[in-house]
Protein backbone atom coordinates (compact mmCIF):
# COMPACT_ATOMS: atom_id res chain seq x y z
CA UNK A 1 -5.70 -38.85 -74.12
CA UNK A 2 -2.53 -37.31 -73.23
CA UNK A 3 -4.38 -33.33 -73.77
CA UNK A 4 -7.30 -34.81 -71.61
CA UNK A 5 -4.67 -35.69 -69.14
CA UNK A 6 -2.77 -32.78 -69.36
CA UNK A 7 -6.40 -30.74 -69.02
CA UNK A 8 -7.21 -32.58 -65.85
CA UNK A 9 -3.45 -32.08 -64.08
CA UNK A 10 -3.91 -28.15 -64.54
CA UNK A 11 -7.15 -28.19 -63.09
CA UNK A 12 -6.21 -30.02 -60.15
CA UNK A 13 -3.18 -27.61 -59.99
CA UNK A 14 -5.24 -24.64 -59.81
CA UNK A 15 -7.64 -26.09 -57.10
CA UNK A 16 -4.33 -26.69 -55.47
CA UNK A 17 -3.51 -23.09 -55.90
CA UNK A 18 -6.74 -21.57 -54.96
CA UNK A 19 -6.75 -23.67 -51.35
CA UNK A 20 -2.88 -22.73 -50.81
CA UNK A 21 -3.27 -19.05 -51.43
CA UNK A 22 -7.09 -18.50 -49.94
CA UNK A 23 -7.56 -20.96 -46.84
CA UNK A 24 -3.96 -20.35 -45.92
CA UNK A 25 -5.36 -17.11 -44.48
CA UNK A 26 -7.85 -18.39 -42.24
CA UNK A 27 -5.96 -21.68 -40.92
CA UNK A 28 -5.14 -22.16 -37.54
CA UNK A 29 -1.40 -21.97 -36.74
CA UNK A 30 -0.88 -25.48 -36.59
CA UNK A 31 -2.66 -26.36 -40.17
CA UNK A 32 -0.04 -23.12 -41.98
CA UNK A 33 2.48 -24.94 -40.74
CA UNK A 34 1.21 -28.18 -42.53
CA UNK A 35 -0.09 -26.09 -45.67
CA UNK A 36 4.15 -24.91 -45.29
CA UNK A 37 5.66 -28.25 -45.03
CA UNK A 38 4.05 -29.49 -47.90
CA UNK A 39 4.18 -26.77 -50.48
CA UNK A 40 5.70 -29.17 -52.78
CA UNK A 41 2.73 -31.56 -53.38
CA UNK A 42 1.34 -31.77 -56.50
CA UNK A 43 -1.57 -33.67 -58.31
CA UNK A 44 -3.04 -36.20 -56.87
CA UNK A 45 -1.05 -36.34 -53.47
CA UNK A 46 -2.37 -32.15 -53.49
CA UNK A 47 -5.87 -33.56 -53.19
CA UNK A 48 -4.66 -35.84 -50.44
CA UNK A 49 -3.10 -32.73 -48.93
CA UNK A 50 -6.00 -30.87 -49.11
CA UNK A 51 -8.15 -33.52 -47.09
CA UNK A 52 -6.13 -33.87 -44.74
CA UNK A 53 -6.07 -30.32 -44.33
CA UNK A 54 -9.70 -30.01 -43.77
CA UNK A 55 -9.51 -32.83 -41.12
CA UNK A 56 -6.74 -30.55 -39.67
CA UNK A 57 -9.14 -27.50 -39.64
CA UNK A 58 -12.26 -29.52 -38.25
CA UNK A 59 -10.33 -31.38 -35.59
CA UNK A 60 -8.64 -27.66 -34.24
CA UNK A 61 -12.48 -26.05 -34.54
CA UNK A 62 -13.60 -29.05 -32.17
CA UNK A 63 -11.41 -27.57 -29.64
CA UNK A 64 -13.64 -24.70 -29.42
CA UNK A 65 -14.95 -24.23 -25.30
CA UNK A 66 -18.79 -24.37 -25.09
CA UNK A 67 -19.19 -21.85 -22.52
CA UNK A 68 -22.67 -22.92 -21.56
CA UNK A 69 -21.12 -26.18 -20.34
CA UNK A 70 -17.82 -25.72 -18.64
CA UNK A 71 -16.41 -24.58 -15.65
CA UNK A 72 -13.23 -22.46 -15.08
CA UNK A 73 -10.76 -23.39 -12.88
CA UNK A 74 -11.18 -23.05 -9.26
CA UNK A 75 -10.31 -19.39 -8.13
CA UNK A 76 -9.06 -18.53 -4.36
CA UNK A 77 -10.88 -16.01 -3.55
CA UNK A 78 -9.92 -16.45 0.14
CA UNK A 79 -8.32 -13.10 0.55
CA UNK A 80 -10.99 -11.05 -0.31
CA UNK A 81 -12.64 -9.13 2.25
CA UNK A 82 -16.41 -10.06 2.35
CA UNK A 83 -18.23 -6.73 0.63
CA UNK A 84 -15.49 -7.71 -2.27
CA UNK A 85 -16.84 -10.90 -2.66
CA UNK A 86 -20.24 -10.07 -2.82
CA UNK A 87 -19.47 -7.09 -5.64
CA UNK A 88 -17.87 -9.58 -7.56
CA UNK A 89 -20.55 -11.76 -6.97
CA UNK A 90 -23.30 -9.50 -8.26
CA UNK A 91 -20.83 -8.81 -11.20
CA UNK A 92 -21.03 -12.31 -12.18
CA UNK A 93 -24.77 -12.64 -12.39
CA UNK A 94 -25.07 -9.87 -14.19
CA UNK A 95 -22.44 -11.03 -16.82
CA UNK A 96 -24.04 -14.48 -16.72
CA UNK A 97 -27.52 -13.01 -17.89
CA UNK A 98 -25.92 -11.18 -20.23
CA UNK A 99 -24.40 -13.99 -21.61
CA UNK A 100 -27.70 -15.94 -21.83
CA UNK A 101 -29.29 -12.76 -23.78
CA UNK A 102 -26.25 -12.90 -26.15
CA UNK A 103 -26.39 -16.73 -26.87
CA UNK A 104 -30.75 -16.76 -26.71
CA UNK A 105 -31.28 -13.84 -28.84
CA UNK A 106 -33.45 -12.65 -25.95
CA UNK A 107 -33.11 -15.16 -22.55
CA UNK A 108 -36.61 -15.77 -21.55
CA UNK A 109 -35.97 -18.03 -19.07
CA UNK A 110 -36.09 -17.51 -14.89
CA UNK A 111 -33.16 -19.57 -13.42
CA UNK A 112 -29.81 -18.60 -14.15
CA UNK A 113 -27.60 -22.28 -14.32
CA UNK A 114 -25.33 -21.80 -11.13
CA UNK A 115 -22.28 -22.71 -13.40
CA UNK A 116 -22.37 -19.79 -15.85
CA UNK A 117 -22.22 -17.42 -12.94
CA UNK A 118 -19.40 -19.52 -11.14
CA UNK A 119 -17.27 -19.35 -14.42
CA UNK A 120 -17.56 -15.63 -14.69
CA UNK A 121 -17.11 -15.78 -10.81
CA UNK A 122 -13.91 -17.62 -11.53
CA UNK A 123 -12.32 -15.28 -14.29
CA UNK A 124 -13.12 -11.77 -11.94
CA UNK A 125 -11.34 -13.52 -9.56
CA UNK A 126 -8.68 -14.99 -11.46
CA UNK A 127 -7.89 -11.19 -12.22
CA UNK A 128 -7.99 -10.06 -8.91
CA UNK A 129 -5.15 -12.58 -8.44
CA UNK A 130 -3.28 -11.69 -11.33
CA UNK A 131 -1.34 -9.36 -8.85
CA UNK A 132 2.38 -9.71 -11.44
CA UNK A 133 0.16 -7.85 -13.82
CA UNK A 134 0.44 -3.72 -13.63
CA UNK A 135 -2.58 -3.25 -15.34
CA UNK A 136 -4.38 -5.32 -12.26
CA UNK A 137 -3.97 -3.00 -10.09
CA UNK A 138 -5.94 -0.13 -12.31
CA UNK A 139 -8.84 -2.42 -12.57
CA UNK A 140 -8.99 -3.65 -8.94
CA UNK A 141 -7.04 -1.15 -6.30
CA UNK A 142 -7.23 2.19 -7.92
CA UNK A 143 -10.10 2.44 -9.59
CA UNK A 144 -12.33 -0.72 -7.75
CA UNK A 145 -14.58 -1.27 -11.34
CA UNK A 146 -17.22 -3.42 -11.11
CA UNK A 147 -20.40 -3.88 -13.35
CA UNK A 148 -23.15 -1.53 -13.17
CA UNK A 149 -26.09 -3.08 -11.64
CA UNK A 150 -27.58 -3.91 -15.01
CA UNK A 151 -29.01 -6.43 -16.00
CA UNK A 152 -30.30 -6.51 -12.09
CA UNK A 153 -30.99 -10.28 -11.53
CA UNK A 154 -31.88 -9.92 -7.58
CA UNK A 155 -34.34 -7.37 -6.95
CA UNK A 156 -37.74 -6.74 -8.15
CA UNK A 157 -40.26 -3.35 -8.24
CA UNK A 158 -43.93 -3.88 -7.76
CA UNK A 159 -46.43 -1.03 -7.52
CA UNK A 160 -49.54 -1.98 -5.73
CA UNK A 161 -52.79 -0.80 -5.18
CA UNK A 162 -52.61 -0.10 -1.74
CA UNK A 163 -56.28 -0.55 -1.02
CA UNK A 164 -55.91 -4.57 -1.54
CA UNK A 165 -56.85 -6.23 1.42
CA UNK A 166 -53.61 -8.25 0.90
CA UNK A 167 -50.87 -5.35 0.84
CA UNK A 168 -51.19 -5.18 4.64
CA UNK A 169 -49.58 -8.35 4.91
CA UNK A 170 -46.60 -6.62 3.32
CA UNK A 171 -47.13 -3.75 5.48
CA UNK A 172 -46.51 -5.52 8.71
CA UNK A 173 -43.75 -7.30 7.68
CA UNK A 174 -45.38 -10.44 6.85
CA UNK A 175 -44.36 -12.70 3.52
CA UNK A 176 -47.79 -14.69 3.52
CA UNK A 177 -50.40 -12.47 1.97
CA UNK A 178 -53.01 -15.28 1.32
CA UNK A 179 -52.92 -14.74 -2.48
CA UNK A 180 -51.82 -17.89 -3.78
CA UNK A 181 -50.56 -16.31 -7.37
CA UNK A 182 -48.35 -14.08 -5.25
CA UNK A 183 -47.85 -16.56 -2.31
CA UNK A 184 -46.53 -20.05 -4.88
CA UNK A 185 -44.11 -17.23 -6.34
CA UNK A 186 -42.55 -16.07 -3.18
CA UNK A 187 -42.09 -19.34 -2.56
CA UNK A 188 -40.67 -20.63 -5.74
CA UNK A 189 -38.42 -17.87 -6.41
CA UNK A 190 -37.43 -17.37 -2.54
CA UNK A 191 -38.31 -14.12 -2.77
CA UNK A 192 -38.43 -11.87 0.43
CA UNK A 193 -40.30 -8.42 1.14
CA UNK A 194 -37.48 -5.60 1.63
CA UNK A 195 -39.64 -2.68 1.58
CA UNK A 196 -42.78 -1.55 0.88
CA UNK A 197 -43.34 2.62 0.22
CA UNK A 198 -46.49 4.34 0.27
CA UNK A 199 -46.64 6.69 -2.63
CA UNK A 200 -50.41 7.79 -2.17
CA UNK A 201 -50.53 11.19 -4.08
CA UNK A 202 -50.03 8.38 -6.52
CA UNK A 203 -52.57 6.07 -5.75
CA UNK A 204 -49.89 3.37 -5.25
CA UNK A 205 -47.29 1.71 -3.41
CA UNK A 206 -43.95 0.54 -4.13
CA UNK A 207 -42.61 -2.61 -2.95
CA UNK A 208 -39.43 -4.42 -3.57
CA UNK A 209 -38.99 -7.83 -3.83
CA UNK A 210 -35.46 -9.50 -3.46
CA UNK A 211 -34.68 -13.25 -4.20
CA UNK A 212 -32.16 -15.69 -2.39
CA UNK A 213 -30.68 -16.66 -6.08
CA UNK A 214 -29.95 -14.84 -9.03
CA UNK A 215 -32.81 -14.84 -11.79
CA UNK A 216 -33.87 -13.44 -14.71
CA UNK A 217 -35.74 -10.63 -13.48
CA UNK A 218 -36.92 -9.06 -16.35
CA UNK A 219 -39.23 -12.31 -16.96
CA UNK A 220 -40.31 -12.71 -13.75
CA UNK A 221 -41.93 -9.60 -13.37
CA UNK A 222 -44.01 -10.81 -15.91
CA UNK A 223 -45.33 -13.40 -13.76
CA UNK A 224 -46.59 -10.61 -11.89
CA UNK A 225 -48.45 -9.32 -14.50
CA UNK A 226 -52.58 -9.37 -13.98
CA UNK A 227 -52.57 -10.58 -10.47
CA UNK A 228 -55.19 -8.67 -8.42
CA UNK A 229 -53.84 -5.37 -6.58
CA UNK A 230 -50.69 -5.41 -8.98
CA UNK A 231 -50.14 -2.18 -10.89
CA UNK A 232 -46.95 -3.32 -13.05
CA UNK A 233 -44.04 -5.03 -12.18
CA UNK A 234 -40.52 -4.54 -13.45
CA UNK A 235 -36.71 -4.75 -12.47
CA UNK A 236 -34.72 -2.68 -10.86
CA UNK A 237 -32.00 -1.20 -12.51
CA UNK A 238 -28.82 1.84 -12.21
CA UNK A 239 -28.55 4.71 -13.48
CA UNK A 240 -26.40 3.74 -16.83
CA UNK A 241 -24.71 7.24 -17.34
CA UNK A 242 -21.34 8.04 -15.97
CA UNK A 243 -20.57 4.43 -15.06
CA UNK A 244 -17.78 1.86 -15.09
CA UNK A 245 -18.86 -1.79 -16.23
CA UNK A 246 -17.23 -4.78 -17.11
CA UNK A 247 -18.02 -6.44 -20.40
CA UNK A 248 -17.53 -9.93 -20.97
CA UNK A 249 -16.68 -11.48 -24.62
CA UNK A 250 -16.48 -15.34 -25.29
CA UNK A 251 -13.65 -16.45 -27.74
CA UNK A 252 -12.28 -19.46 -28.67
CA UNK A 253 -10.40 -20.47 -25.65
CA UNK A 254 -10.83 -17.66 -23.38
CA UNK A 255 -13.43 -15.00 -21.97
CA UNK A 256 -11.99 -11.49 -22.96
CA UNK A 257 -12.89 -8.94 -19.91
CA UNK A 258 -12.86 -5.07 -20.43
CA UNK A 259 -13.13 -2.98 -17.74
CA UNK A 260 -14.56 -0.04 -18.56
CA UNK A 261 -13.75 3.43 -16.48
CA UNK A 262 -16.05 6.27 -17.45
CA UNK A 263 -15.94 9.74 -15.42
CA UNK A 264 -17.38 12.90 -16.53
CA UNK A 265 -17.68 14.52 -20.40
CA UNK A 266 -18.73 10.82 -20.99
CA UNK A 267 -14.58 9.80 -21.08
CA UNK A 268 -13.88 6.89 -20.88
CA UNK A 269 -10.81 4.12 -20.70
CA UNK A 270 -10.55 0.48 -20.90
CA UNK A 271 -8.04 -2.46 -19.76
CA UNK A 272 -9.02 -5.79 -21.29
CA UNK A 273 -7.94 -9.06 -19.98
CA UNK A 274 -8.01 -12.70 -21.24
CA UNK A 275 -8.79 -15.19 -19.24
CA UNK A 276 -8.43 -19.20 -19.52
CA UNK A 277 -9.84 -22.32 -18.41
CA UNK A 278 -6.86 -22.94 -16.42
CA UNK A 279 -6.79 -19.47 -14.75
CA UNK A 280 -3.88 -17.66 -16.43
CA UNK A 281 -4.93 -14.17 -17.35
CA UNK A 282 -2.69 -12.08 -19.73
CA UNK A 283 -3.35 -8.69 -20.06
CA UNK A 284 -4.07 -7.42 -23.78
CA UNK A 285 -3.63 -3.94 -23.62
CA UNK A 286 -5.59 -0.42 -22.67
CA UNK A 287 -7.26 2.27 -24.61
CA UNK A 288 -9.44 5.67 -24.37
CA UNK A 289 -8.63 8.49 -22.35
CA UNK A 290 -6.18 9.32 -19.41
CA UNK A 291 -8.15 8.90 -16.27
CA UNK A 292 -7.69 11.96 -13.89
């Protein structure tokens, strides 16, 4: 009995050992510091230990932000001058649909939720503000880096027959072209006619489509697809080489921003910046090349 006994208290020691030595490494701060205080546990107050530690652990993972669900703290954006506001505007909904495509696998939805691109709204603008920062001023007044236009969530390419009876509606500047596939999605996705270009060597025009609200371009083209008179349809999008973007990555408690400068012989430097709920932004550190 007192070998069985003996048997079983060594076992439970080394589970006691194995959780000390390999969970130690991935705890959160405040669960080391329990795992610390009570190094001296043994037995059966060890297994207590240990499932309390696990509560620990769950309770601190619970804490992690959903980022399809909050908001950030309001950001005063009242000192920008307008054409800032609408850069960092288009830089939000393009880091919003990115962030769909990264959470979906592939985002095949149309409608980008208003609140995912007021959150990444929020943490441009929190570093705008973030003027006691050095590395702010790289980012914003020197070097002015903003996304690159892609993924484009506002405008939209068609190419058109231009011997439809309905693409002179377009040509005189009128949004009603009496095609009720094309008419119901004007509508629906307030889309207005910018421009339409006659490319006839071609056999086609281009127009461009541009919508009220940010959307999911890509998939509404699509829509497009097979209606009478329509060629293809597709988004518009820059020119990705020698560009600066900003990248947006989703941790824990904060969104991490790099902003990426890239001039020519493809070199390139980035400043990255966390950014939380509350608004504080602390500035990480920078990396690549020397800009010129």
């Amino acid at each position: 009995m007192m070998t069985t006994n003996r048997r079983l208290f060594g076992q439970v020691l080394l589970v006691e050992s194995f959780f000390r030595s390999t969970l130690m490494q991935s705890a959160r701060p405040m669960a080391q510091v329990m795992i610390r205080r009570c190094s001296h546990l043994h037995g059966l107050t060890s297994c207590l230990f240990v499932a309390l530690f696990f509560l620990l652990v769950g309770c601190e993972k619970s804490k992690v932000i959903d980022w399809n669900t909050v908001e950030m703290t309001l950001a005063d954006d009242s000192n920008l001058p307008l054409i800032l506001k609408e850069a960092y505007q288009r830089d939000s909904e393009a880091l919003a649909l990115s962030y769909l495509h990264k959470i979906n696998g592939k985002y095949e939805g149309i409608e980008i939720p208003r609140h995912i691109v007021q959150t990444h709204y929020f943490a441009l603008i929190h570093v705008f503000n973030a003027v006691d920062l050095a590395a702010r001023d790289s980012v914003v007044t020197i070097y002015n880096i903003h996304t690159n236009g892609f993924p484009d969530t506002r405008e939209l390419l068609l190419s058109v027959n231009p011997t439809a009876d309905w693409v002179d509606s377009w040509r005189n500047g009128q949004q009603i072209t009496g095609v009720t596939e094309i008419d119901s999605l004007m509508e629906k996705y307030d889309l207005q006619i910018i421009r339409i270009t006659p490319y006839l060597h071609l056999q086609q025009e281009i127009a461009v489509l541009r919508s009220g609200r940010p959307l999911n371009i890509e998939t509404l083209a699509r829509c497009f697809e097979g209606i009478s008179g329509i060629n293809y349809a597709e988004s518009i999008t820059a020119s990705l080489s020698l560009a600066n973007n900003i990248y947006a990555y989703y941790r824990a408690d904060h969104i991490q921003l790099d902003y990426k400068l890239e001039w020519f012989d493809l070199e390139m430097r980035y400043w990255t910046f966390d950014v939380y709920l509350d608004g504080r932004v602390e500035f990480v550190g920078s990396r690549g090349s020397t800009p010129p």
